[in-house]
C-alpha atoms as a PDB file:
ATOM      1  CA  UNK A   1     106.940 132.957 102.528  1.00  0.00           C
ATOM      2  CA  UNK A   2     106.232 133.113 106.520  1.00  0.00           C
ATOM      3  CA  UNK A   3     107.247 129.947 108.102  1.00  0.00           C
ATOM      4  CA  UNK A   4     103.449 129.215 109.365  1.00  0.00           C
ATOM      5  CA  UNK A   5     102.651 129.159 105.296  1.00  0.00           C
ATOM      6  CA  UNK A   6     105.875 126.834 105.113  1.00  0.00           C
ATOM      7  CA  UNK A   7     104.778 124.762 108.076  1.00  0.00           C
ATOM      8  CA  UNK A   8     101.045 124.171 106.831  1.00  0.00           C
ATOM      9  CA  UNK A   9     102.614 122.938 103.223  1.00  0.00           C
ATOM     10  CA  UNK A  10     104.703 120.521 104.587  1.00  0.00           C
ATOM     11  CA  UNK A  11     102.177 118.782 106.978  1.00  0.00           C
ATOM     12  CA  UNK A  12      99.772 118.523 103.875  1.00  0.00           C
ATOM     13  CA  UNK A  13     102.316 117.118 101.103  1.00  0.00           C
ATOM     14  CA  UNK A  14     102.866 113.763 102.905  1.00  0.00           C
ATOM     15  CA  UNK A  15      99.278 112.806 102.517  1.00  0.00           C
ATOM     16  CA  UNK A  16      99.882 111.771  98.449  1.00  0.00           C
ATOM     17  CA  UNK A  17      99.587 109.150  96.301  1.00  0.00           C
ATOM     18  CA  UNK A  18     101.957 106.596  97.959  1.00  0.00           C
ATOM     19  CA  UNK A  19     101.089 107.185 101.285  1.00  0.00           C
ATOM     20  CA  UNK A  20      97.329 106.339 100.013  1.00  0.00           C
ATOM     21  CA  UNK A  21      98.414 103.689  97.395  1.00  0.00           C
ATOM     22  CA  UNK A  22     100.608 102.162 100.393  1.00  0.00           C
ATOM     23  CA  UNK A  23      97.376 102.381 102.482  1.00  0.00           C
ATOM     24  CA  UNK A  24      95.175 100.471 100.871  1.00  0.00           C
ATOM     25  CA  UNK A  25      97.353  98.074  99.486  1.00  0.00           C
ATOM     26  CA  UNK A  26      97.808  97.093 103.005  1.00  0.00           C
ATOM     27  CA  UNK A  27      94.286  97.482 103.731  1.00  0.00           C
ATOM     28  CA  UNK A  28      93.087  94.884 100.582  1.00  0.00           C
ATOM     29  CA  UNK A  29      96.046  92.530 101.968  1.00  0.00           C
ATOM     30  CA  UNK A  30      94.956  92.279 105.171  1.00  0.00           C
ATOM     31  CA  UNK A  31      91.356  91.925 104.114  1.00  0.00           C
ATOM     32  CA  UNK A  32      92.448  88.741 101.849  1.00  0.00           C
ATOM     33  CA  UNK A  33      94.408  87.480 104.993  1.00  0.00           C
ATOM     34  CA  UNK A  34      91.578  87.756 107.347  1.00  0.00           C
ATOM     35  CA  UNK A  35      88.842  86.493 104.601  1.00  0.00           C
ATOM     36  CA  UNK A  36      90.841  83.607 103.478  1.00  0.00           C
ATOM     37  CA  UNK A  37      91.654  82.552 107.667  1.00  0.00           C
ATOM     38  CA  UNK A  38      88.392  82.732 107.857  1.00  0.00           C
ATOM     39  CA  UNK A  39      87.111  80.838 104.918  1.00  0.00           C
ATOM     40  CA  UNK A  40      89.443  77.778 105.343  1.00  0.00           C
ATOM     41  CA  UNK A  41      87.936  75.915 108.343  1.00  0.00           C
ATOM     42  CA  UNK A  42      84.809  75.887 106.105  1.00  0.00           C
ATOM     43  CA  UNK A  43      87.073  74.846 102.826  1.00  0.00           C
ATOM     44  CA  UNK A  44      88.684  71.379 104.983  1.00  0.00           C
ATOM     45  CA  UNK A  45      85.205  70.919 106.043  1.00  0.00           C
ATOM     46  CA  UNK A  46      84.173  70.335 102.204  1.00  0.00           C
ATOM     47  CA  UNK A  47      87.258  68.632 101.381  1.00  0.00           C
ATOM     48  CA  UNK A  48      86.227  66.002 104.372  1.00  0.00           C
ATOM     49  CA  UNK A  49      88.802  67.196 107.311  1.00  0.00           C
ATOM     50  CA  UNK A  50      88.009  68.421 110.391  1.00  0.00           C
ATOM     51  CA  UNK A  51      89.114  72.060 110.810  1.00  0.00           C
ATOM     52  CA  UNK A  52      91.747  71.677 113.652  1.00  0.00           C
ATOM     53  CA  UNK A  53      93.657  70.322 110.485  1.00  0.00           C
ATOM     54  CA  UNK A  54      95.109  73.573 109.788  1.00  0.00           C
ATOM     55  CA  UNK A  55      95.433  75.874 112.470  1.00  0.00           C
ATOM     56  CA  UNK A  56      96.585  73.659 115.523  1.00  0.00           C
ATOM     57  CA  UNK A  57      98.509  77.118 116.696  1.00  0.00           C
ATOM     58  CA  UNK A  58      98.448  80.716 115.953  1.00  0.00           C
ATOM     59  CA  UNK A  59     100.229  81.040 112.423  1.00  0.00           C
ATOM     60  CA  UNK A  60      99.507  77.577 111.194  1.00  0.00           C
ATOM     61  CA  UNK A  61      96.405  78.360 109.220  1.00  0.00           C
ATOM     62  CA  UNK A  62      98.659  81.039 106.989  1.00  0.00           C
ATOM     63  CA  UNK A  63     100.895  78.184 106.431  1.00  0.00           C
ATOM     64  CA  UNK A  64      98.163  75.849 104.941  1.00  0.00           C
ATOM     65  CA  UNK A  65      96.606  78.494 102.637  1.00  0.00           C
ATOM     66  CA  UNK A  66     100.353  79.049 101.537  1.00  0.00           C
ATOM     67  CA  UNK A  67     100.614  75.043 100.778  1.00  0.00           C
ATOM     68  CA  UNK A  68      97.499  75.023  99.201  1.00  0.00           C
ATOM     69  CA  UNK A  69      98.143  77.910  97.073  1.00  0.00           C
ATOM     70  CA  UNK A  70     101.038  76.491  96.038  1.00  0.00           C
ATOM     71  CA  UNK A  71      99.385  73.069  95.296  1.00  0.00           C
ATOM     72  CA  UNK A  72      96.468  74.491  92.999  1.00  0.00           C
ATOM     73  CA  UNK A  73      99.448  76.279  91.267  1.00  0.00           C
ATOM     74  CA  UNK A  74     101.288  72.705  90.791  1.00  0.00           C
ATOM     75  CA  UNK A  75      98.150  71.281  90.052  1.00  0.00           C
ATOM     76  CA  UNK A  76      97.338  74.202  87.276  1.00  0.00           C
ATOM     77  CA  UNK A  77     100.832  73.826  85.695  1.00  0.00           C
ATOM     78  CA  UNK A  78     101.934  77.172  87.167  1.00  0.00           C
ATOM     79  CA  UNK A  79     104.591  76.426  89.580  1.00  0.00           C
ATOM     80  CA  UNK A  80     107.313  77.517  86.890  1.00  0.00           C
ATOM     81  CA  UNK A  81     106.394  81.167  87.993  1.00  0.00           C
ATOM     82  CA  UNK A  82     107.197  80.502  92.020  1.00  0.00           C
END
């Protein structure tokens, strides 16, 4: 085996299944973090608050969809599995 072959093998064999499983995993996280930042402001608005309620700095409006996850999981009997 010539070390160019050698070379081109190793360059391809990190693009596999965990490197793309690893991908979009990340990729369909961040899409439910963006969606669900952006979907809350309209969410207080139908529960009656104004939408300054959960984001008053940068970080705050992942900490309200965390409480209110784990709320509807209280509220649904399914705290036991936090």
């Amino acid at each position: 085996m010539s070390a160019a072959s050698g070379t081109a093998s190793i360059s391809s064999s990190w693009h596999n299944r965990t490197v793309i499983g690893a991908g979009v995993t990340s990729f369909l996280a961040d899409v439910g973090y963006e969606s669900a930042t952006a979907i809350l402001p309209n969410f207080l608005l139908l529960l009656g608050l104004p939408p300054d309620v959960a984001a008053p700095r940068r970080g705050g409006a992942l900490r309200a969809i965390v409480l209110l996850a784990i709320s509807a999981l209280a509220v649904a009997g399914l705290a036991r599995y936090l």
